[in-house]
Protein backbone atom coordinates (compact mmCIF):
# COMPACT_ATOMS: atom_id res chain seq x y z
CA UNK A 1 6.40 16.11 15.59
CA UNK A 2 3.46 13.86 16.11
CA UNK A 3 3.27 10.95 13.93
CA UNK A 4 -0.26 10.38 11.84
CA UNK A 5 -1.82 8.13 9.34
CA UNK A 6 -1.79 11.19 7.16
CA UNK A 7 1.46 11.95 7.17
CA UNK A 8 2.34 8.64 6.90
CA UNK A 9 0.58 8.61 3.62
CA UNK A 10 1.86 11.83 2.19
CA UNK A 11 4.96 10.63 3.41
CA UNK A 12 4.63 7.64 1.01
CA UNK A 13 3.49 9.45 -1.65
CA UNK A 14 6.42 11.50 -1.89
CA UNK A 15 8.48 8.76 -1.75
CA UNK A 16 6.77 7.35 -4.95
CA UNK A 17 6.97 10.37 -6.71
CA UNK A 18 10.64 10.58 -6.17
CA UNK A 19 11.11 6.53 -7.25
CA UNK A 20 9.14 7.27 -10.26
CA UNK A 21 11.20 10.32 -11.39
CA UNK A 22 14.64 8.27 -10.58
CA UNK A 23 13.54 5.41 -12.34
CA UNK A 24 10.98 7.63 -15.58
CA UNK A 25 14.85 9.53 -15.83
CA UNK A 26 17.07 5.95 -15.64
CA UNK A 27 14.47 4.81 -18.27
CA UNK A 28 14.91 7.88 -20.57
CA UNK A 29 18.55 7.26 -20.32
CA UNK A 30 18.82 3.92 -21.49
CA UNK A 31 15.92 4.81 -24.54
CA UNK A 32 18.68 7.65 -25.26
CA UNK A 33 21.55 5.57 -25.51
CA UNK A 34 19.74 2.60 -27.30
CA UNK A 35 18.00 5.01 -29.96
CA UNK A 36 20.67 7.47 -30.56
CA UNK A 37 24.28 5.80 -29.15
CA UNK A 38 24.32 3.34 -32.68
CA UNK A 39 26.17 3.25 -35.76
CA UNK A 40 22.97 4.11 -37.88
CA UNK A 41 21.76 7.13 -35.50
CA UNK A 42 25.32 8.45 -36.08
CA UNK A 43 25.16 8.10 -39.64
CA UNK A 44 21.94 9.79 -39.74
CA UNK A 45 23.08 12.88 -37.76
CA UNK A 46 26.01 13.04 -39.68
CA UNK A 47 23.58 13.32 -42.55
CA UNK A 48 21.16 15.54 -40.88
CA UNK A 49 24.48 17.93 -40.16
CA UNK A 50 25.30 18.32 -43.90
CA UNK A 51 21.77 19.04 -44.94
CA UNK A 52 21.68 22.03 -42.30
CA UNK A 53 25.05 22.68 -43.42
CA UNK A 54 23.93 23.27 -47.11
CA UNK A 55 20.38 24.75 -46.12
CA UNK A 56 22.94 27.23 -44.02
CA UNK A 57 24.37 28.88 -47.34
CA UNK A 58 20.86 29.23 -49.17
CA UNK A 59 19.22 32.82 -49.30
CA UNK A 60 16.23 32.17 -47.69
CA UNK A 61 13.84 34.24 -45.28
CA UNK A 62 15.14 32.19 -42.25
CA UNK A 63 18.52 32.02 -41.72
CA UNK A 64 19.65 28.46 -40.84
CA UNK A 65 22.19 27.35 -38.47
CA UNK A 66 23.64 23.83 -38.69
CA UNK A 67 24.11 22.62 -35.55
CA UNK A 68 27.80 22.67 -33.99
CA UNK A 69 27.38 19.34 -32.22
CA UNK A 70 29.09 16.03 -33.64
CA UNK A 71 26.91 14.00 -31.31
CA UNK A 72 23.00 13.76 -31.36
CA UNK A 73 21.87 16.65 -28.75
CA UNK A 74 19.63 14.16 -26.88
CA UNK A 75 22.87 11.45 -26.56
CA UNK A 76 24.95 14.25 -25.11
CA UNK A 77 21.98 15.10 -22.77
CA UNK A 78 21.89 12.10 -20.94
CA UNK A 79 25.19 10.86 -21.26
CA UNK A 80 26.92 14.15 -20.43
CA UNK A 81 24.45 16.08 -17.94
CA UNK A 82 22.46 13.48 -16.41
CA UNK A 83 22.94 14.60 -12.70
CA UNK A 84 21.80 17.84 -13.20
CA UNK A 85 18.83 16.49 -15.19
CA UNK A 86 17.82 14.23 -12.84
CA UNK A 87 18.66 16.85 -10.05
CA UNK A 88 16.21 19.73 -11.60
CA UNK A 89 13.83 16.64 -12.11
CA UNK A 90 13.92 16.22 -8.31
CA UNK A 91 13.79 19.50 -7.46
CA UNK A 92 10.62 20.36 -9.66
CA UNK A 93 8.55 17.55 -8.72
CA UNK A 94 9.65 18.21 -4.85
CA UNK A 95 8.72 21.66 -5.46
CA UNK A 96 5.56 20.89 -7.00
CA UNK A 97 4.64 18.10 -4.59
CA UNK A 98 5.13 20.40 -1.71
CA UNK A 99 2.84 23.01 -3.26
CA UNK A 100 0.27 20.50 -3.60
CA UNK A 101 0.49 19.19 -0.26
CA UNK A 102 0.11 22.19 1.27
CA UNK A 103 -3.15 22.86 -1.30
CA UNK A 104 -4.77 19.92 -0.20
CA UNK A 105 -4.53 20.23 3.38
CA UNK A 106 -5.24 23.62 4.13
CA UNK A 107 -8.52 22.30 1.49
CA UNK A 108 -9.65 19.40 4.10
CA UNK A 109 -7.80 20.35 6.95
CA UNK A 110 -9.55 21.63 10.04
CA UNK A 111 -10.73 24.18 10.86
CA UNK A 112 -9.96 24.46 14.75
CA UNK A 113 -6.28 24.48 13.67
CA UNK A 114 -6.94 27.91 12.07
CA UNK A 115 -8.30 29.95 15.13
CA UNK A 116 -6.25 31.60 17.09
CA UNK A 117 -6.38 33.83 20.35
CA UNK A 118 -5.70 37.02 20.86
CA UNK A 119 -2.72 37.43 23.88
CA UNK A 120 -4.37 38.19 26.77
CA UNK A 121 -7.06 35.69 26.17
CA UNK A 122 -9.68 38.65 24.68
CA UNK A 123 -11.15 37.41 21.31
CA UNK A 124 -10.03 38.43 18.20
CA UNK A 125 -11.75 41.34 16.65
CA UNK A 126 -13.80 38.81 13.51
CA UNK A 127 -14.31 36.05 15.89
CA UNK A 128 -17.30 38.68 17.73
């Protein structure tokens, strides 16, 4: 593979985008546990639990489920399954990245890369 300042640069810029989700995800982790991992968040789920607990048994047109959980959903999240958080996070943006990559150069990229010959050296048919 031949080395050039573009992919040297798209290079790079994947390597951003992957430090930003890493460190966007470490930073969401920490906001979890600081917001939701206290005393008072606890308390307030608790409460939160009882109310959907009692909104559960009233006749209503929606039926109401309280939730199952003891913990806040969002503390279990990214205490529990942070790997596979930050893996789909990775894989996503990778995915995404590569798509438009591949958008942009085929946009500016040139066009004697694109034209082809026929075996046998004859032209192609739309090339006439």
């Amino acid at each position: 593979m031949k080395w050039s300042w573009s992919l040297a640069v798209w290079l790079a810029a994947y390597l951003a985008l992957i430090a930003g989700v890493v460190v966007g995800m470490l930073q969401m982790r920490s906001q979890a546990f600081a917001v939701y991992g206290t005393e008072e968040a606890q308390a307030e789920w608790d409460a939160w639990r009882d109310d959907a607990k009692k909104m559960e048994e009233q006749p209503g047109v929606v039926k109401r489920r309280a939730p199952k959980s003891a913990q806040p959903p969002a503390l279990v999240l990214m205490r529990d399954h942070f790997g596979v958080c930050l893996g789909g996070g990775l894989v996503l943006s990778s995915v995404l990245f590569g798509t438009f990559m591949m958008l942009v150069r085929g946009a500016f990229g040139r066009a004697d890369c694109v034209r082809r010959r026929a075996v046998g050296g004859h032209s192609l048919p739309y090339e006439q």
